[in-house]
N, C-alpha and C. Protein backbone atom coordinates (compact mmCIF):
# COMPACT_ATOMS: atom_id res chain seq x y z
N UNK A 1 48.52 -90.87 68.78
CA UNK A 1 48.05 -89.94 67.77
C UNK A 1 49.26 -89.29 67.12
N UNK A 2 49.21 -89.42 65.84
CA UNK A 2 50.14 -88.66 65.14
C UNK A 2 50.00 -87.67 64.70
N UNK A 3 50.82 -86.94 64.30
CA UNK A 3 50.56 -85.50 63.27
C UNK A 3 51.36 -84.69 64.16
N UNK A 4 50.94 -82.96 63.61
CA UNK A 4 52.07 -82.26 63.83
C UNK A 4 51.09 -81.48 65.03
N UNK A 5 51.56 -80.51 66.08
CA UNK A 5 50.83 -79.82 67.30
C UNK A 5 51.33 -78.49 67.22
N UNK A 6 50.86 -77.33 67.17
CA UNK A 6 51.36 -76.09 67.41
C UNK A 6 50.59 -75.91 68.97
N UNK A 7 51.78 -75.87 69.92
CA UNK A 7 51.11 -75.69 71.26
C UNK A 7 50.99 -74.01 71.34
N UNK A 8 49.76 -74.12 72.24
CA UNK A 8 49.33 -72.27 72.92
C UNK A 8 50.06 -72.39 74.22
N UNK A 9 49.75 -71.24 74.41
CA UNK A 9 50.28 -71.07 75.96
C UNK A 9 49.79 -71.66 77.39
N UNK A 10 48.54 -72.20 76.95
CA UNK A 10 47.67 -72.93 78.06
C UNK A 10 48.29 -74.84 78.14
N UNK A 11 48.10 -75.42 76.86
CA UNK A 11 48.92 -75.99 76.68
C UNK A 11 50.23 -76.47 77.36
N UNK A 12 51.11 -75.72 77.26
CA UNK A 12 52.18 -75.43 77.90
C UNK A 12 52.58 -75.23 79.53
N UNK A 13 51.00 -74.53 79.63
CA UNK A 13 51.32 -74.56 81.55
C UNK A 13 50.78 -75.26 81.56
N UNK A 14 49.55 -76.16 80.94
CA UNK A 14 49.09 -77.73 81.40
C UNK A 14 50.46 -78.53 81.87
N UNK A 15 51.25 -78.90 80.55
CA UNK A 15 52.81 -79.19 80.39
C UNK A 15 53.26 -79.34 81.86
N UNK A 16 53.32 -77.72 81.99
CA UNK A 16 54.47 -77.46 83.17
C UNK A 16 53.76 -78.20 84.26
N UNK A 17 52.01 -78.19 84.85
CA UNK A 17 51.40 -78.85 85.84
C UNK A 17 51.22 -79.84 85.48
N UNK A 18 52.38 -80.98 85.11
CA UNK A 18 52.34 -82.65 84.60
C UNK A 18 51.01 -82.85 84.23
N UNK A 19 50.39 -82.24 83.17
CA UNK A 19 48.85 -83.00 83.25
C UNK A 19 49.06 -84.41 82.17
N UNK A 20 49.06 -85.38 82.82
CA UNK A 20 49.44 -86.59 82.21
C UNK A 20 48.31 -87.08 80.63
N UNK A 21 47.33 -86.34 80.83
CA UNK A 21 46.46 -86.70 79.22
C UNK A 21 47.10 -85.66 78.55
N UNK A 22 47.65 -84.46 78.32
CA UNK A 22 48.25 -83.99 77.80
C UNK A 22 49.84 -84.05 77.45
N UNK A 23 50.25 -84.23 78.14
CA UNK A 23 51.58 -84.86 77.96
C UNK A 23 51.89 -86.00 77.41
N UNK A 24 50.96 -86.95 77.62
CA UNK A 24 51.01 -88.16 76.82
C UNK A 24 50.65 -87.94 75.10
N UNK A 25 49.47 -87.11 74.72
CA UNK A 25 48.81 -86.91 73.89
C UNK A 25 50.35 -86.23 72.90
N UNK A 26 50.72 -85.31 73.46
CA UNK A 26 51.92 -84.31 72.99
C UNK A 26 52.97 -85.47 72.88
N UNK A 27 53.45 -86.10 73.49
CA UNK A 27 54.55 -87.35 73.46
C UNK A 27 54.36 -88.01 71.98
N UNK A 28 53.16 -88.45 71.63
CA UNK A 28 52.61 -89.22 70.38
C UNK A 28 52.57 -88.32 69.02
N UNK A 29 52.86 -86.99 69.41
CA UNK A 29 52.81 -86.35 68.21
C UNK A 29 54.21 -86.11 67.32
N UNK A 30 53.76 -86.51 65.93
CA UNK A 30 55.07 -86.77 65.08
C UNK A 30 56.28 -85.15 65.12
N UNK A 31 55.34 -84.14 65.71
CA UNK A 31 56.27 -82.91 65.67
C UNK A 31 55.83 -81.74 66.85
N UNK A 32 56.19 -81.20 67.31
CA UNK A 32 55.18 -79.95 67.89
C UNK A 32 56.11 -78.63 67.91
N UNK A 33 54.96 -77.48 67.57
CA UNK A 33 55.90 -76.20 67.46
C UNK A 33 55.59 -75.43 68.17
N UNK A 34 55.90 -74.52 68.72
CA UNK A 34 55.67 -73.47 70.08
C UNK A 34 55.94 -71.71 69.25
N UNK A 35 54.93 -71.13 69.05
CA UNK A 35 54.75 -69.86 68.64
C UNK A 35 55.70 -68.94 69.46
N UNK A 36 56.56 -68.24 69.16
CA UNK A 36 57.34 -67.23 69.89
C UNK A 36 56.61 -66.74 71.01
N UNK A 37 54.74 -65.91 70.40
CA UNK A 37 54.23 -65.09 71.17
C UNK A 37 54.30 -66.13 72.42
N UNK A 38 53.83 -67.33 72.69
CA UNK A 38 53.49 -68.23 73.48
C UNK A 38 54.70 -68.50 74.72
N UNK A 39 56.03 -67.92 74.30
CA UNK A 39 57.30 -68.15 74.99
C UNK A 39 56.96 -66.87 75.62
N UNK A 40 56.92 -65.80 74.76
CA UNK A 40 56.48 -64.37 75.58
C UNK A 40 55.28 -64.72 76.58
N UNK A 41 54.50 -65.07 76.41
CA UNK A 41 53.33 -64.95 77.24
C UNK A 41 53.74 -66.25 78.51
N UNK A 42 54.52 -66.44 78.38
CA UNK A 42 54.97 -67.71 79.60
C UNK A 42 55.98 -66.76 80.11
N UNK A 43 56.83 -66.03 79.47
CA UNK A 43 57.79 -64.81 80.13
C UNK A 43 57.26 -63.91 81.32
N UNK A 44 55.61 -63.51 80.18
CA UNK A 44 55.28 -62.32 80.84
C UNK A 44 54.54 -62.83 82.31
N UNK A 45 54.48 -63.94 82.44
CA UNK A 45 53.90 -64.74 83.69
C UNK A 45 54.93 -64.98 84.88
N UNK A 46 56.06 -65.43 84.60
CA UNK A 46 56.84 -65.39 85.17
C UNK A 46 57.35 -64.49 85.81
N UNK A 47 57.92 -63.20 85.11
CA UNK A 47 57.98 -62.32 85.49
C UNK A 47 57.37 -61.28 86.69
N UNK A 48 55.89 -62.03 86.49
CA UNK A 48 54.95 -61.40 87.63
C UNK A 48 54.47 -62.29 88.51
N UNK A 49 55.30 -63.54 88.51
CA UNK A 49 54.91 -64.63 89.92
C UNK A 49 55.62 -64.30 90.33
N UNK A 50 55.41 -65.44 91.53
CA UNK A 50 56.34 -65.18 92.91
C UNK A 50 57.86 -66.19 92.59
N UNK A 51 57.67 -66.94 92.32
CA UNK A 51 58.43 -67.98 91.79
C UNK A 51 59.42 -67.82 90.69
N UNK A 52 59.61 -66.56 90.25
CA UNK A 52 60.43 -65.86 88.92
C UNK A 52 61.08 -66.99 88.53
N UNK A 53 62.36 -67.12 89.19
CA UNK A 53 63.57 -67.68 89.12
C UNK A 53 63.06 -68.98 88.56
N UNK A 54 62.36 -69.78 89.07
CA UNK A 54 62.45 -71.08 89.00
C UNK A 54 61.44 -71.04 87.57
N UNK A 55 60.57 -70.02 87.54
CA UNK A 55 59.90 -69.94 86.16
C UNK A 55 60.23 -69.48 84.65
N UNK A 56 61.34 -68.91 85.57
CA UNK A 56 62.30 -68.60 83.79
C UNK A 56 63.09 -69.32 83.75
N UNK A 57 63.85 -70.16 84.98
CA UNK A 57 64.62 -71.09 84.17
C UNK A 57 63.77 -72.82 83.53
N UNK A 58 62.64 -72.59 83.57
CA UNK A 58 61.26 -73.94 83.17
C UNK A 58 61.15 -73.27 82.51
N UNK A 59 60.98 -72.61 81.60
CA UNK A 59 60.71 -71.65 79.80
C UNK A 59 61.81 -71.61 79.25
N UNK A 60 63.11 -71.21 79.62
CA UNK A 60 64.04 -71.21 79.13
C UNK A 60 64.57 -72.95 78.94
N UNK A 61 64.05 -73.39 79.56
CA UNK A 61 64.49 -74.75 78.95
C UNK A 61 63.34 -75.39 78.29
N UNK A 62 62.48 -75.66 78.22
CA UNK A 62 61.65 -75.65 77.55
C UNK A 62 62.04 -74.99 75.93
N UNK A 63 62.24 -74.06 76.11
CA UNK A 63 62.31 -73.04 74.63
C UNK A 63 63.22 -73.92 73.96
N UNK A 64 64.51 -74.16 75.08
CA UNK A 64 66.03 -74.97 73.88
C UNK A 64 65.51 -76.58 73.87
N UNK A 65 64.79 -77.11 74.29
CA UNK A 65 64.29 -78.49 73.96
C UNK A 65 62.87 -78.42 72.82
N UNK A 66 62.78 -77.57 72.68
CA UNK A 66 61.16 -77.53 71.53
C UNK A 66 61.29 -76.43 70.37
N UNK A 67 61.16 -76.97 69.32
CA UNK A 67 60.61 -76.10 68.14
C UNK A 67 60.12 -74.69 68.09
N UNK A 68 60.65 -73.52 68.30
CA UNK A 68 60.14 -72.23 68.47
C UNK A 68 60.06 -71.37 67.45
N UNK A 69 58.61 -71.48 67.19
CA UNK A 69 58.76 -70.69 65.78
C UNK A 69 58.96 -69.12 65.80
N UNK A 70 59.37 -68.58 64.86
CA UNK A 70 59.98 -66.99 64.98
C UNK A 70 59.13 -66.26 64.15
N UNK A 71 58.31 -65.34 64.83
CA UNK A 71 57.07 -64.41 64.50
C UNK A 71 58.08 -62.81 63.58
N UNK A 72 57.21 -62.32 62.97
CA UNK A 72 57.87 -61.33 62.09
C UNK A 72 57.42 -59.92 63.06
N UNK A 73 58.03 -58.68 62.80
CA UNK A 73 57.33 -57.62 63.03
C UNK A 73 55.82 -57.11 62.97
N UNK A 74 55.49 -57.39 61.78
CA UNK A 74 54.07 -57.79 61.74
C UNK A 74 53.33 -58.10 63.02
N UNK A 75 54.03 -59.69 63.29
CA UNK A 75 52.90 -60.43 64.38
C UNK A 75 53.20 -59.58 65.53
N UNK A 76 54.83 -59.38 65.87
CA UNK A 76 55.09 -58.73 67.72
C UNK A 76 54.53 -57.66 67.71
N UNK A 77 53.95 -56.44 66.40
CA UNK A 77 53.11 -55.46 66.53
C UNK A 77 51.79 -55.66 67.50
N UNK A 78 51.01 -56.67 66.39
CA UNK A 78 49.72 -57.21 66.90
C UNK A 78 49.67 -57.51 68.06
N UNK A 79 50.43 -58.08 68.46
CA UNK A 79 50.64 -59.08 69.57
C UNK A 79 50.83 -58.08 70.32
N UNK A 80 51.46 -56.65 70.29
CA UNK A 80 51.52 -55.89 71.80
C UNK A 80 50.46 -55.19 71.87
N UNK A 81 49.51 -54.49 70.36
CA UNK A 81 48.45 -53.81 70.32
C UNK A 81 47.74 -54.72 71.24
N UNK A 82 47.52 -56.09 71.21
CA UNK A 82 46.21 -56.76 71.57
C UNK A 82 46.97 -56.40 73.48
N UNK A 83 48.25 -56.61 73.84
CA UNK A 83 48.29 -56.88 74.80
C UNK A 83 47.83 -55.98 76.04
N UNK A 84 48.17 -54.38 75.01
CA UNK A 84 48.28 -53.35 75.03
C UNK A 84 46.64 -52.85 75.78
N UNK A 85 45.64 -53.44 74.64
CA UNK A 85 43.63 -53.00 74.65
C UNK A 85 43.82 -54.30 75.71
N UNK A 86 44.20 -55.25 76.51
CA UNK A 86 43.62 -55.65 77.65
C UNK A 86 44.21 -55.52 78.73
N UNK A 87 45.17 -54.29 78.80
CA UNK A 87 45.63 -53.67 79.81
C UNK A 87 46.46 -55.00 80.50
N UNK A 88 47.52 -55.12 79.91
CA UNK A 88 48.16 -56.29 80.32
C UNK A 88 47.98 -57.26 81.41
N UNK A 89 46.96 -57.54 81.29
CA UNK A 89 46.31 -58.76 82.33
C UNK A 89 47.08 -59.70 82.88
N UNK A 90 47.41 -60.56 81.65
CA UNK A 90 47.92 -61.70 81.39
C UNK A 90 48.49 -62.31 80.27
């Protein structure tokens, strides 16, 4: 399958748990881009596993091998209001 993929954050930890229909699917795509918030929200996970270390350095590489698009003030507003009304869950 061709075309272009803007991956979410679910996505992404599919990714990280080798899910092989997804990874394959993502392999075939002519481009894929990864939303800033989506690097944050893989941060903010890490941060609160047990596994830190080994989870920021799997995002941080990730981030320098993939397309990361760069959100404006605007969006990191939104993006903390929303994170903000669900009492930072997740």
């Amino acid at each position: 399958m061709n075309g272009k993929y803007l991956l979410d954050t679910n996505i992404i930890i599919s990714l990280f748990a080798k899910d092989s229909q997804i990874h394959d699917r993502i392999a075939r795509a002519e481009e894929a881009f990864v939303p800033c918030i989506a690097i944050g929200e893989l941060y903010f996970g890490a941060y609160k596993s047990l596994k830190r270390e080994e989870n920021l350095t799997r995002i941080d590489e990730f981030a320098l091998n993939n397309t990361v698009l760069p959100c404006d003030t605007d969006i990191a507003k939104k993006y903390g209001d929303i994170k903000a009304r669900n009492g930072a869950r997740s």
